[in-house]
PDB file of N, CA and C in Angstrom:
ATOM      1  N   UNK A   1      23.894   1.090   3.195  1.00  0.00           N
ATOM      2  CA  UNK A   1      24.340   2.441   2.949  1.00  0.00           C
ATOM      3  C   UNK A   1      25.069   2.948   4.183  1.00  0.00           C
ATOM      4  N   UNK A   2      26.129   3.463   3.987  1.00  0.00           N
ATOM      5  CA  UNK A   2      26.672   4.185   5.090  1.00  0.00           C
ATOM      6  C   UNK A   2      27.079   5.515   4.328  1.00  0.00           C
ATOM      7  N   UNK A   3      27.397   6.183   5.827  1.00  0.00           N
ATOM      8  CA  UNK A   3      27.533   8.042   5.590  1.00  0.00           C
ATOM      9  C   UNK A   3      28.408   8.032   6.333  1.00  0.00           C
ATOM     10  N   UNK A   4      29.312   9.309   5.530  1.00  0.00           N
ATOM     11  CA  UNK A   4      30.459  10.221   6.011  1.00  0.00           C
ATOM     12  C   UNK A   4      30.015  10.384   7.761  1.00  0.00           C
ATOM     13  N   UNK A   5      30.814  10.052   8.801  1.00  0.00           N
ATOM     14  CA  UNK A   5      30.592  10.508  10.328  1.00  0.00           C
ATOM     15  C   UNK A   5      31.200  12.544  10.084  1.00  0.00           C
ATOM     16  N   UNK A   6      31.536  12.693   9.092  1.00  0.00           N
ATOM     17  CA  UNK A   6      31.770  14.053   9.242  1.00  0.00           C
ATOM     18  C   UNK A   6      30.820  15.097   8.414  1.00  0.00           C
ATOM     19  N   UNK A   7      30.673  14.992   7.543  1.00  0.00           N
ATOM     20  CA  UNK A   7      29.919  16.101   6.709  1.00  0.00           C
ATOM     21  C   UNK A   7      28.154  14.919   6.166  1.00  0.00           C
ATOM     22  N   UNK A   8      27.802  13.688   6.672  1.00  0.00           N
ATOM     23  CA  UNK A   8      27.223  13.109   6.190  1.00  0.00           C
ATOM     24  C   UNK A   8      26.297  12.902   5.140  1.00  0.00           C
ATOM     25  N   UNK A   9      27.590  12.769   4.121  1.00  0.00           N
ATOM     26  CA  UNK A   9      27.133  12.406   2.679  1.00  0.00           C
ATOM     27  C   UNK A   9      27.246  10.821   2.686  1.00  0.00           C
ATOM     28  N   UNK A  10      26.440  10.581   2.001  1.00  0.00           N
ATOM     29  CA  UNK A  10      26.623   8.723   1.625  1.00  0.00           C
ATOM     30  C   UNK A  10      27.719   8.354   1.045  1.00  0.00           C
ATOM     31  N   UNK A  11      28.859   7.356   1.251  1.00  0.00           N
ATOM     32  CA  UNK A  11      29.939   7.671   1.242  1.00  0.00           C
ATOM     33  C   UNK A  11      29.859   6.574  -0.374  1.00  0.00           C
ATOM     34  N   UNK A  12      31.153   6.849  -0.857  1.00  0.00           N
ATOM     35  CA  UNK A  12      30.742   5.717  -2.020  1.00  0.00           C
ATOM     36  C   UNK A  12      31.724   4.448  -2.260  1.00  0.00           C
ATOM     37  N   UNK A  13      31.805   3.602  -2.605  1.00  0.00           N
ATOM     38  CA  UNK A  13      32.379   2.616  -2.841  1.00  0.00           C
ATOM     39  C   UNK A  13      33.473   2.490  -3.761  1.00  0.00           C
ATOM     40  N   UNK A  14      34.441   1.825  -3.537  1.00  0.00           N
ATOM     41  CA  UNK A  14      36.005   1.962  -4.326  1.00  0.00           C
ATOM     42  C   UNK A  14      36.494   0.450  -4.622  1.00  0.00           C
ATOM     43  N   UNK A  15      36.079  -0.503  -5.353  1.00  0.00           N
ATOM     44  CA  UNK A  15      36.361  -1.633  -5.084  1.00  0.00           C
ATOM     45  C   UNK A  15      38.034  -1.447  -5.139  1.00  0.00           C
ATOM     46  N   UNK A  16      38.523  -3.087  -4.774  1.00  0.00           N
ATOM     47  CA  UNK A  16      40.172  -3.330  -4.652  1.00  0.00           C
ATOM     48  C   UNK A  16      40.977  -2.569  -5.935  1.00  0.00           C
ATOM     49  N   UNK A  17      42.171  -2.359  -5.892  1.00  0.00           N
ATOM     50  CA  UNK A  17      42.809  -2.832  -7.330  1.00  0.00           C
ATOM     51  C   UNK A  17      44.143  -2.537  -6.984  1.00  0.00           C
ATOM     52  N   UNK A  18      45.242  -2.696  -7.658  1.00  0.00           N
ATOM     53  CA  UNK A  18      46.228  -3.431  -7.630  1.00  0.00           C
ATOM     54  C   UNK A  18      47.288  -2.793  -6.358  1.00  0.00           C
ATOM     55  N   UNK A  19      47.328  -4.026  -5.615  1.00  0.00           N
ATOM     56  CA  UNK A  19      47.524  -3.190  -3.833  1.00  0.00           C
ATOM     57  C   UNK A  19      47.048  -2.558  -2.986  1.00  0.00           C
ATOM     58  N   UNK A  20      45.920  -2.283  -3.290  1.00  0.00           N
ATOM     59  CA  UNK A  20      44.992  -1.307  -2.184  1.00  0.00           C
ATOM     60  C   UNK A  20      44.161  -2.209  -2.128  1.00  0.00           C
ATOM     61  N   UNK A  21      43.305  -2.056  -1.286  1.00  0.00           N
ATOM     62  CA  UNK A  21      42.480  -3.012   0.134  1.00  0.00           C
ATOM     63  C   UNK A  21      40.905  -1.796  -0.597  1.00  0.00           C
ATOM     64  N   UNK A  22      39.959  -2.596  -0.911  1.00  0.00           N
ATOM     65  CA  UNK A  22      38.628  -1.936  -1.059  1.00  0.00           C
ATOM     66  C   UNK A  22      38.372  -0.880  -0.080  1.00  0.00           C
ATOM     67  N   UNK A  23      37.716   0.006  -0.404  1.00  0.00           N
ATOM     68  CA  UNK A  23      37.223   1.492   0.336  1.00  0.00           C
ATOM     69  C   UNK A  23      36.146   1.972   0.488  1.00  0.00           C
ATOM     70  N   UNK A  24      35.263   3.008   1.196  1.00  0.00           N
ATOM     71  CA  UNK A  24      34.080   3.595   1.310  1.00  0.00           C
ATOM     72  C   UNK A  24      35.093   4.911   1.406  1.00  0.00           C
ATOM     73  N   UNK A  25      34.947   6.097   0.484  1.00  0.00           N
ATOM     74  CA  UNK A  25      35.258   7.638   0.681  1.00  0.00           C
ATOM     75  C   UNK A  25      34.166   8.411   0.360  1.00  0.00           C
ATOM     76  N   UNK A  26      34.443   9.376   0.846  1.00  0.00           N
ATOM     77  CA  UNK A  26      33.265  10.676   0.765  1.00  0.00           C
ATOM     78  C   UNK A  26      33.568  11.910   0.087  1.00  0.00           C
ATOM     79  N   UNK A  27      33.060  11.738  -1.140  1.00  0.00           N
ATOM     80  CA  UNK A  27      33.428  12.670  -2.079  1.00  0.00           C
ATOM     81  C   UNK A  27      33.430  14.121  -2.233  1.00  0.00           C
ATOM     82  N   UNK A  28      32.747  14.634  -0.650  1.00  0.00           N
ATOM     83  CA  UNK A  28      32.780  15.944  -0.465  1.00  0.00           C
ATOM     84  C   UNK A  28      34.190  16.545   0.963  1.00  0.00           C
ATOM     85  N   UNK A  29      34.541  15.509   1.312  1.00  0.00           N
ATOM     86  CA  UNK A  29      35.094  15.601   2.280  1.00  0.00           C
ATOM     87  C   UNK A  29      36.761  14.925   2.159  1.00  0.00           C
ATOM     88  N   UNK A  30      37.672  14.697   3.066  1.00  0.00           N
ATOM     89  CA  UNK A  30      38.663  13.513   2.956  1.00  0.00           C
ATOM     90  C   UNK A  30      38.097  12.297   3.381  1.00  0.00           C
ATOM     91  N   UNK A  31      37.367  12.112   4.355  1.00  0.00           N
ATOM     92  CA  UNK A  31      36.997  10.684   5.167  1.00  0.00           C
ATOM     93  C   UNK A  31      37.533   9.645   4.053  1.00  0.00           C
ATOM     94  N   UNK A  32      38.206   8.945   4.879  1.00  0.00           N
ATOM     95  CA  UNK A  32      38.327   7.138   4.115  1.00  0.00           C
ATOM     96  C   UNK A  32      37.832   6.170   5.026  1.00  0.00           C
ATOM     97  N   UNK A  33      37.193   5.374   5.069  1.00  0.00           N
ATOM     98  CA  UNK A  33      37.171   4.086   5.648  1.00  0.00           C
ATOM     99  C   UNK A  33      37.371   2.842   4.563  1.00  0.00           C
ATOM    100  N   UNK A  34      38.983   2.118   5.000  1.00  0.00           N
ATOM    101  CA  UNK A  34      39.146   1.317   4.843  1.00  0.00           C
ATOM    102  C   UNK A  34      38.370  -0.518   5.242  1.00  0.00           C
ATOM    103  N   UNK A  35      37.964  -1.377   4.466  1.00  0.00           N
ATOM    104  CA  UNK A  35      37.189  -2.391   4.436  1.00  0.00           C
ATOM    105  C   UNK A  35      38.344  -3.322   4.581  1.00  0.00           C
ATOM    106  N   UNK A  36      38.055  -3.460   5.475  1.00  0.00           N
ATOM    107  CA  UNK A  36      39.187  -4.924   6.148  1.00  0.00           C
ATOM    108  C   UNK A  36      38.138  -6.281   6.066  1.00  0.00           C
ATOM    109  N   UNK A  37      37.054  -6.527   6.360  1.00  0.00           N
ATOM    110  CA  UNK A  37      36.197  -7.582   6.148  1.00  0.00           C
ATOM    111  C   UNK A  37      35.065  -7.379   5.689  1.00  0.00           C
ATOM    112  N   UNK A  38      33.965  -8.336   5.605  1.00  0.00           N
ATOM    113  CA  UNK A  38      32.926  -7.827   4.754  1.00  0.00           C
ATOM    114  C   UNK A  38      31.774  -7.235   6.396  1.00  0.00           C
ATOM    115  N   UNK A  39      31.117  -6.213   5.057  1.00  0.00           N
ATOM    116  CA  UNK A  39      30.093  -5.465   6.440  1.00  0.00           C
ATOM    117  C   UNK A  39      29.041  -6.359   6.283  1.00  0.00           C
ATOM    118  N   UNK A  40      28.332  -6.497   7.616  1.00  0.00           N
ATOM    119  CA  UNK A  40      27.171  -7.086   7.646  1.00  0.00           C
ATOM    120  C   UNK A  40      25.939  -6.059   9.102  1.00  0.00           C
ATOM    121  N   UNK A  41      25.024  -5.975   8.466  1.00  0.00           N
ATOM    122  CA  UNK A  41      24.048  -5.043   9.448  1.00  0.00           C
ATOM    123  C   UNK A  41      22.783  -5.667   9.190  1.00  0.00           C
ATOM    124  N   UNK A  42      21.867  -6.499  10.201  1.00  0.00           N
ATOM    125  CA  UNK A  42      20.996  -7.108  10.370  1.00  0.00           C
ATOM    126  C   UNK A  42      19.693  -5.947  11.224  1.00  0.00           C
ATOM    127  N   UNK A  43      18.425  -6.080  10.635  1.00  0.00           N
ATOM    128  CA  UNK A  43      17.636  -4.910  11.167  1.00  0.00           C
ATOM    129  C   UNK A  43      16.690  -5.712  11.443  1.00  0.00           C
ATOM    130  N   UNK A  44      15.676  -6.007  11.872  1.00  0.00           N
ATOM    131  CA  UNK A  44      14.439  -6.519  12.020  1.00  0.00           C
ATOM    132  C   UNK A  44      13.386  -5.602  12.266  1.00  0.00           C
ATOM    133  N   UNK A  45      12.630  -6.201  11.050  1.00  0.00           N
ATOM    134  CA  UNK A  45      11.517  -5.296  10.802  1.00  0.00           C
ATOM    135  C   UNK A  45      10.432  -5.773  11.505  1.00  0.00           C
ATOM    136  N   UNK A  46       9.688  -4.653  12.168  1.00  0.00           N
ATOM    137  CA  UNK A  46       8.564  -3.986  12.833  1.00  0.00           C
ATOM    138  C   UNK A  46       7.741  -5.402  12.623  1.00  0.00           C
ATOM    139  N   UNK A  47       6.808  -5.824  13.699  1.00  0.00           N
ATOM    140  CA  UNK A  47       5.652  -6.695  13.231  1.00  0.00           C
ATOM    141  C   UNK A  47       4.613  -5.693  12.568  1.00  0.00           C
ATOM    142  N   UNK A  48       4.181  -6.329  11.513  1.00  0.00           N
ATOM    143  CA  UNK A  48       2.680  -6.050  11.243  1.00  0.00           C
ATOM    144  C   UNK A  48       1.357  -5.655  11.897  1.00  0.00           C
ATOM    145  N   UNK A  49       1.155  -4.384  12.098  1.00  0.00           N
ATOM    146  CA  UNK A  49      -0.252  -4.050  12.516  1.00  0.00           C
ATOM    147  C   UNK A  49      -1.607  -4.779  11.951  1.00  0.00           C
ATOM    148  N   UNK A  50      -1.883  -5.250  12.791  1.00  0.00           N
ATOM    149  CA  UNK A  50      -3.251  -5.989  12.298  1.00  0.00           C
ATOM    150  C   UNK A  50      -4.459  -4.868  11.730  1.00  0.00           C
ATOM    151  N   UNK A  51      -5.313  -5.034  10.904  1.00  0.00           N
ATOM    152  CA  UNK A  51      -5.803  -3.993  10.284  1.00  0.00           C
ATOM    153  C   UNK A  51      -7.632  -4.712  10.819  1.00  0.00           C
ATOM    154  N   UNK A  52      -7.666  -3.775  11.581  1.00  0.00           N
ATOM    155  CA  UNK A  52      -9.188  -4.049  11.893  1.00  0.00           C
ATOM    156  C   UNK A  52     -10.451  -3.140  10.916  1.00  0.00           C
ATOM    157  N   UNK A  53     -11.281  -4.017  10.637  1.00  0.00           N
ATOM    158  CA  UNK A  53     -12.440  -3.783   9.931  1.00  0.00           C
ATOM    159  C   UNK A  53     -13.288  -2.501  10.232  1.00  0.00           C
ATOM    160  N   UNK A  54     -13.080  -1.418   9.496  1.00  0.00           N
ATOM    161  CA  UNK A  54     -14.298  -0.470   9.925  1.00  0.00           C
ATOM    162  C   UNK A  54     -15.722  -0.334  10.229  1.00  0.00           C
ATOM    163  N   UNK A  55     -15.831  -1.392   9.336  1.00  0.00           N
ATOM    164  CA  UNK A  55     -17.542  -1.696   9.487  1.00  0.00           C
ATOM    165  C   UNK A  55     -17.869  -2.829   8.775  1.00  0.00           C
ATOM    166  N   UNK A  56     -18.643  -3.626   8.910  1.00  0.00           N
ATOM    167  CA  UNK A  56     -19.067  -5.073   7.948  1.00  0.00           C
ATOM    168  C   UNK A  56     -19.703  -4.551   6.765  1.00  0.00           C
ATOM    169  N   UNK A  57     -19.544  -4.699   5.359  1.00  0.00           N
ATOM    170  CA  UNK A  57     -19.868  -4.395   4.312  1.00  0.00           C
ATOM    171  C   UNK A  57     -21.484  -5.092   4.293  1.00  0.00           C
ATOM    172  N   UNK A  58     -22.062  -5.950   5.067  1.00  0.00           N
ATOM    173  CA  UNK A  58     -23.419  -6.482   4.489  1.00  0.00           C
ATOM    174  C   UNK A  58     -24.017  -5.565   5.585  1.00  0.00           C
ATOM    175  N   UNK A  59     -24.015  -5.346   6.975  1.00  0.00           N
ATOM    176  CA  UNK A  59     -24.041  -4.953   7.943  1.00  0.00           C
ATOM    177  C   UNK A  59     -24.406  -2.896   7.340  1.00  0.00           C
ATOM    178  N   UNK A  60     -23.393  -2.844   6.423  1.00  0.00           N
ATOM    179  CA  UNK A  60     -23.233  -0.853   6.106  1.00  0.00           C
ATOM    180  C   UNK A  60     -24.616  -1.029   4.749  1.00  0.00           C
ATOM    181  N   UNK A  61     -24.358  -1.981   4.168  1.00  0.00           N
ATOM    182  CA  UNK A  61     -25.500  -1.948   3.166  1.00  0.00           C
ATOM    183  C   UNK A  61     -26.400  -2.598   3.758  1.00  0.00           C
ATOM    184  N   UNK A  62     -26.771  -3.264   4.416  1.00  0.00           N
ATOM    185  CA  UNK A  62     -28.669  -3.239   5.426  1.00  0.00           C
ATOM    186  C   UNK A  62     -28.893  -1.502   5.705  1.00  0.00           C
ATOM    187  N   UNK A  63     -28.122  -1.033   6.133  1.00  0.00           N
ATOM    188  CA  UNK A  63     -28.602   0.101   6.885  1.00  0.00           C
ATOM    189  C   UNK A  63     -28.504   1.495   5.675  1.00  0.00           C
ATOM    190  N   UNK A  64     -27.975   1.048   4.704  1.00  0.00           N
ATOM    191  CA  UNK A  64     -27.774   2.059   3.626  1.00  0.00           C
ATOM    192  C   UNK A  64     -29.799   2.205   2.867  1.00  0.00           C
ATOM    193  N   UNK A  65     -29.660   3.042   1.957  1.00  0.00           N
ATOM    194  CA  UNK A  65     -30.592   3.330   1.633  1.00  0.00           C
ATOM    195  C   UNK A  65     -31.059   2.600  -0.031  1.00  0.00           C
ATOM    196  N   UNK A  66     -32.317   2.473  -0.458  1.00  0.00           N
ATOM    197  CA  UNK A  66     -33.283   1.402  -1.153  1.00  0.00           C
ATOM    198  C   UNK A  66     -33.379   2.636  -2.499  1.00  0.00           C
ATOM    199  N   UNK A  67     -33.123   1.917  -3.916  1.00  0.00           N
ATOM    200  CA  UNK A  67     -33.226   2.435  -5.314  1.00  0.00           C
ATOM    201  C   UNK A  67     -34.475   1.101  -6.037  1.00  0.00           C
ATOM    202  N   UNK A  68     -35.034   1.984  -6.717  1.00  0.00           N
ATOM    203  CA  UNK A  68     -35.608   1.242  -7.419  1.00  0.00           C
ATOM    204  C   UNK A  68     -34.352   0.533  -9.022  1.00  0.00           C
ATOM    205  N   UNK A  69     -33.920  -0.389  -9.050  1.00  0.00           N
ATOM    206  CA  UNK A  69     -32.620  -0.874  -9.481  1.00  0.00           C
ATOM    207  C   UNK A  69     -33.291  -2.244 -10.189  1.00  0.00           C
ATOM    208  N   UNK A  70     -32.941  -3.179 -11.655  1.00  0.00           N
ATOM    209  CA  UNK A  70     -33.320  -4.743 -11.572  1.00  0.00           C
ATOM    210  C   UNK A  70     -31.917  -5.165 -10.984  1.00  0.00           C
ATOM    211  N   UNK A  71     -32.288  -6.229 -10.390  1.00  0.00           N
ATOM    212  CA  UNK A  71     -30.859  -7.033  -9.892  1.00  0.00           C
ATOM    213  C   UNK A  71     -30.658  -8.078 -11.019  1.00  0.00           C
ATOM    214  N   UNK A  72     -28.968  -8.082 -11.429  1.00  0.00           N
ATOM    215  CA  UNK A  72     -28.431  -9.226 -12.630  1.00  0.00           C
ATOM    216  C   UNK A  72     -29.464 -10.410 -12.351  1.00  0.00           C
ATOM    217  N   UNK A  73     -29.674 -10.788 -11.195  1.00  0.00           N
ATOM    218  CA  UNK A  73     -29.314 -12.106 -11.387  1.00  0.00           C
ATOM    219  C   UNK A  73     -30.735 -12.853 -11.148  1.00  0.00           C
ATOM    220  N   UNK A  74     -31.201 -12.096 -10.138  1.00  0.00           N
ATOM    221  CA  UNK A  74     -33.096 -12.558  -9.510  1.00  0.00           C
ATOM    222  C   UNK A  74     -33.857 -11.623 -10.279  1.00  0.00           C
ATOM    223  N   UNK A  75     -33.236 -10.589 -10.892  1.00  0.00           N
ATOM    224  CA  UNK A  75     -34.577  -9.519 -11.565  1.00  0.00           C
ATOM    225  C   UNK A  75     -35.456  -9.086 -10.719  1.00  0.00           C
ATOM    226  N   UNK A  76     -34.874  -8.473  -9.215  1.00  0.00           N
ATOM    227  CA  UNK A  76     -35.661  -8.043  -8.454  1.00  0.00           C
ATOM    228  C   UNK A  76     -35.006  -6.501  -8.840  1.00  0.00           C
ATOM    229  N   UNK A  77     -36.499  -6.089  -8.073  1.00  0.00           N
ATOM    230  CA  UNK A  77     -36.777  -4.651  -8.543  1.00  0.00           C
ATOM    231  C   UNK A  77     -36.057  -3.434  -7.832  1.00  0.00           C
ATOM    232  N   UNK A  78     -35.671  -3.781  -6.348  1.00  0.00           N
ATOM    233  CA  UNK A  78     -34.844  -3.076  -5.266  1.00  0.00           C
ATOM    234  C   UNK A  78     -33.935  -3.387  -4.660  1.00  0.00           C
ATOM    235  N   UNK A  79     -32.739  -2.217  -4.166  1.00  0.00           N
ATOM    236  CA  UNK A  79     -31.251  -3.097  -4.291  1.00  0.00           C
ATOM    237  C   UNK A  79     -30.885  -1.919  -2.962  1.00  0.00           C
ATOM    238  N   UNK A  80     -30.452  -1.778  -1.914  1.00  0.00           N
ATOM    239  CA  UNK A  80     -29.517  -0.922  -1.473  1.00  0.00           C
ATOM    240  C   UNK A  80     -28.430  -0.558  -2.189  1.00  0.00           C
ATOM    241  N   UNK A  81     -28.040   0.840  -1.657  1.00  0.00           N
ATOM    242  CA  UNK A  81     -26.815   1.282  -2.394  1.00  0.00           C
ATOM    243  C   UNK A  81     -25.978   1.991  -1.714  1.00  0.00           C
ATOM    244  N   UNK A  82     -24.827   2.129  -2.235  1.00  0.00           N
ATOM    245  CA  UNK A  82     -24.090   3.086  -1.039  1.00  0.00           C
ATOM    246  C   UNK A  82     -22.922   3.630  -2.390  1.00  0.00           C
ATOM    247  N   UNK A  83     -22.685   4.565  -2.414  1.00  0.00           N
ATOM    248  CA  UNK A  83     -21.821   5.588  -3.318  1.00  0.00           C
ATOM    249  C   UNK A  83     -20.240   5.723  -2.603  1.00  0.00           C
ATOM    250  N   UNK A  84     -19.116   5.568  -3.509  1.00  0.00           N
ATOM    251  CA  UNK A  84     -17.429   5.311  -2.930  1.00  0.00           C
ATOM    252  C   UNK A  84     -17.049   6.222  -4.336  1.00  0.00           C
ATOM    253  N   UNK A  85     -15.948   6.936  -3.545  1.00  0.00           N
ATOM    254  CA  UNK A  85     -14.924   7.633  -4.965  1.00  0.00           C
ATOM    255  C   UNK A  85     -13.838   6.830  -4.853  1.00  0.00           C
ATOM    256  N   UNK A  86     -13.400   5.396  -5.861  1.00  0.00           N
ATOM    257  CA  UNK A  86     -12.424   4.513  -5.330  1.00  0.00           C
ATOM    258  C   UNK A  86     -11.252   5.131  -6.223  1.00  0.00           C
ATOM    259  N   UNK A  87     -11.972   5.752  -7.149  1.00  0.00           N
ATOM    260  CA  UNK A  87     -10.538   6.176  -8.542  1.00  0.00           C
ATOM    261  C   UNK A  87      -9.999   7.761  -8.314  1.00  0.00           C
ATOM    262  N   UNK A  88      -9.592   8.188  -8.801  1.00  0.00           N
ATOM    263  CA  UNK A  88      -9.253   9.550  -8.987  1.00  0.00           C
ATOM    264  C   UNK A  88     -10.496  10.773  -8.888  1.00  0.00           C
ATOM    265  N   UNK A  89      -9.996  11.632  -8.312  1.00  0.00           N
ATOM    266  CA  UNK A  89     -11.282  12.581  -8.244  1.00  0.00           C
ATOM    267  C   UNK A  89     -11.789  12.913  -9.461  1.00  0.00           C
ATOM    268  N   UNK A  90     -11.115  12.894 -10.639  1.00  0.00           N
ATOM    269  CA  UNK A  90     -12.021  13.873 -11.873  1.00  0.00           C
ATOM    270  C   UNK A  90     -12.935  12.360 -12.109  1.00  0.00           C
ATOM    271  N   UNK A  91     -12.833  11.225 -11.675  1.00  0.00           N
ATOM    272  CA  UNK A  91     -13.935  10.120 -12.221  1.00  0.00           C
ATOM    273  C   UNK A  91     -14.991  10.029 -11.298  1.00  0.00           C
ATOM    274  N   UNK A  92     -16.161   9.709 -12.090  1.00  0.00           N
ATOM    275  CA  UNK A  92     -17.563   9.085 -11.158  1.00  0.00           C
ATOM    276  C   UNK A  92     -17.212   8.273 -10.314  1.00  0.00           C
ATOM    277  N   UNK A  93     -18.141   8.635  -9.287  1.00  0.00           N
ATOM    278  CA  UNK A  93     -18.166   8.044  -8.034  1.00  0.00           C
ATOM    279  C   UNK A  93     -18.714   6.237  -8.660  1.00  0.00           C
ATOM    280  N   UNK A  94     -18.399   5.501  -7.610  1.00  0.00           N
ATOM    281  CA  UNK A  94     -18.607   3.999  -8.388  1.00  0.00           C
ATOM    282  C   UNK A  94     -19.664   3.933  -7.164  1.00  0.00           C
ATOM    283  N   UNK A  95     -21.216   3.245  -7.871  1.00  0.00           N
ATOM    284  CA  UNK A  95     -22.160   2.787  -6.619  1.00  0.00           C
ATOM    285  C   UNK A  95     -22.384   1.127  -7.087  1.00  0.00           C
ATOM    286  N   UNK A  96     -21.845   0.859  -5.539  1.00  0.00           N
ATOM    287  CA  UNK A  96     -22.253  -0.478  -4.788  1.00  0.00           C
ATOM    288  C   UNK A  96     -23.722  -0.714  -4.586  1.00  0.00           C
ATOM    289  N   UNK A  97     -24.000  -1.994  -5.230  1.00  0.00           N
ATOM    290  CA  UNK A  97     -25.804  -2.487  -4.849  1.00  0.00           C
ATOM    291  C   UNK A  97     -25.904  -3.593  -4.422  1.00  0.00           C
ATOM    292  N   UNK A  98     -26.489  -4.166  -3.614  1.00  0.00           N
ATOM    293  CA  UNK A  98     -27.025  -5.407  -2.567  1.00  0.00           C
ATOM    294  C   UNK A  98     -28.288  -5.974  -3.235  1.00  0.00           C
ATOM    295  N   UNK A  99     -28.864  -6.609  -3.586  1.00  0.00           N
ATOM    296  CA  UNK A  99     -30.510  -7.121  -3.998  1.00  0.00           C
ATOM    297  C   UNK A  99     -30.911  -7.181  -2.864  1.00  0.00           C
ATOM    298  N   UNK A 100     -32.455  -6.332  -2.396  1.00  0.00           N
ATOM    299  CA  UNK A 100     -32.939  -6.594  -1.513  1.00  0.00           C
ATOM    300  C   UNK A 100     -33.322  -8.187  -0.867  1.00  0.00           C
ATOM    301  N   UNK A 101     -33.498  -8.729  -2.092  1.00  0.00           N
ATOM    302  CA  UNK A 101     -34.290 -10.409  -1.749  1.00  0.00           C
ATOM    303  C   UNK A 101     -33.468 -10.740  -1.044  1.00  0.00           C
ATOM    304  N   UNK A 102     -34.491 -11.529  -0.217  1.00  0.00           N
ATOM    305  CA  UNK A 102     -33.442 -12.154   1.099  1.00  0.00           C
ATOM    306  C   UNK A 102     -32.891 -13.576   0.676  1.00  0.00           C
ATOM    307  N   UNK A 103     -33.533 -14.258  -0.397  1.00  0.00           N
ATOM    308  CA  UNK A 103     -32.765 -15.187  -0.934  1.00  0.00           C
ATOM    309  C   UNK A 103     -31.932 -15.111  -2.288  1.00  0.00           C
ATOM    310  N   UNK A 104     -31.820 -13.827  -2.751  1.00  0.00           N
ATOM    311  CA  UNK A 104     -30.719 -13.496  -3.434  1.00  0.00           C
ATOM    312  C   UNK A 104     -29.258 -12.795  -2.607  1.00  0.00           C
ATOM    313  N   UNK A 105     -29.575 -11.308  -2.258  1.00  0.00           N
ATOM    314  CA  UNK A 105     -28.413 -10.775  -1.689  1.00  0.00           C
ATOM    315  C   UNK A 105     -27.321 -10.948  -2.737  1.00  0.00           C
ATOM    316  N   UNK A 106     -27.358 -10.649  -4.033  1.00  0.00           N
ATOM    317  CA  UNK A 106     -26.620 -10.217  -4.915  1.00  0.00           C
ATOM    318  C   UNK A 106     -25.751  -9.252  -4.892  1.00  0.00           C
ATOM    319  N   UNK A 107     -24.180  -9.042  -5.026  1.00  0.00           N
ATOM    320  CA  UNK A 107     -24.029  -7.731  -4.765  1.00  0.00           C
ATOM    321  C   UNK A 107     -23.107  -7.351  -6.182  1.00  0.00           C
ATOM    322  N   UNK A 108     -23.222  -6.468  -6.912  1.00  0.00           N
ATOM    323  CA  UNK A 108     -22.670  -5.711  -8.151  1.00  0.00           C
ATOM    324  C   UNK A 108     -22.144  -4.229  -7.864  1.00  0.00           C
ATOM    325  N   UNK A 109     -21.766  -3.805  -9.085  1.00  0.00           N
ATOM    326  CA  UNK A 109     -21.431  -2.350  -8.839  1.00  0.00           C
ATOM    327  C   UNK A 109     -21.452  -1.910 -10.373  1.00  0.00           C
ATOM    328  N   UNK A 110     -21.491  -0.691 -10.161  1.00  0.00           N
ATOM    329  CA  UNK A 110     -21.853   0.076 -11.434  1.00  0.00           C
ATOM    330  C   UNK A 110     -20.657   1.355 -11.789  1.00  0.00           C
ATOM    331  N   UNK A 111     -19.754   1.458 -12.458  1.00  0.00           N
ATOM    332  CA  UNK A 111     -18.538   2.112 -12.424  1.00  0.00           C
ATOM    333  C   UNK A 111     -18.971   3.329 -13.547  1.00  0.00           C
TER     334      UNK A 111
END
C-alpha cells in the first residue's frame, strides 16, 4: 500500500493501456506517481515473544480447594477444583477437577 505524500490518501492503482506506462493516483488530490519498474518493499517481522507460564496447572490444583465429586475413571470420592469463565460472560463458569488419588490424578471438566 502506498499513500498520497500530499493529502495522504491510499493512492490507487491504474494498470497500463494503450501508451501510458501503469500508475498509482490519488483520487482526492492531483498526485501521480508514475511506475517505471516493479515495487518491491521487504519488512521483517518482529521475533516472537516467548510466552511464559503463569503458574503450573497440577501445581494451582494441589493448592486449590477439595469437593466431594466421583471421579470418571477411579470412582474416587474427592477431586480439587478450581472455577474459569473461558466462554462469554452470559455462560457458566466451566469447573476444572483433579482426582485426589495419588494414583489416579484424573483431570475432567464440567461445562
Amino acid at each position: 500500500m502506498e499513500f498520497c505524500p500530499t493529502c495522504a490518501m491510499l493512492l490507487q492503482y491504474e494498470p497500463a493501456r494503450s501508451g501510458k506506462k501503469s500508475r498509482l493516483f490519488c483520487p482526492t488530490c492531483p498526485y501521480v506517481y508514475p511506475i517505471n519498474a516493479k515495487i518491491v518493499k521487504k519488512q521483517r517481522l518482529p521475533k516472537k515473544k516467548e510466552v511464559e507460564a503463569i503458574f503450573s496447572w497440577e501445581e494451582a490444583m494441589r493448592s486449590a480447594p477439595k469437593t466431594q465429586v466421583t471421579c470418571p475413571r477411579c470412582q474416587g470420592g474427592e477431586a480439587y477444583f478450581r472455577q474459569m469463565q473461558i466462554r462469554s460472560a452470559d455462560e457458566p463458569m466451566t469447573t476444572f477437577y483433579m482426582c485426589c488419588n495419588a494414583g489416579c490424578r484424573y483431570e475432567w471438566r464440567e461445562d
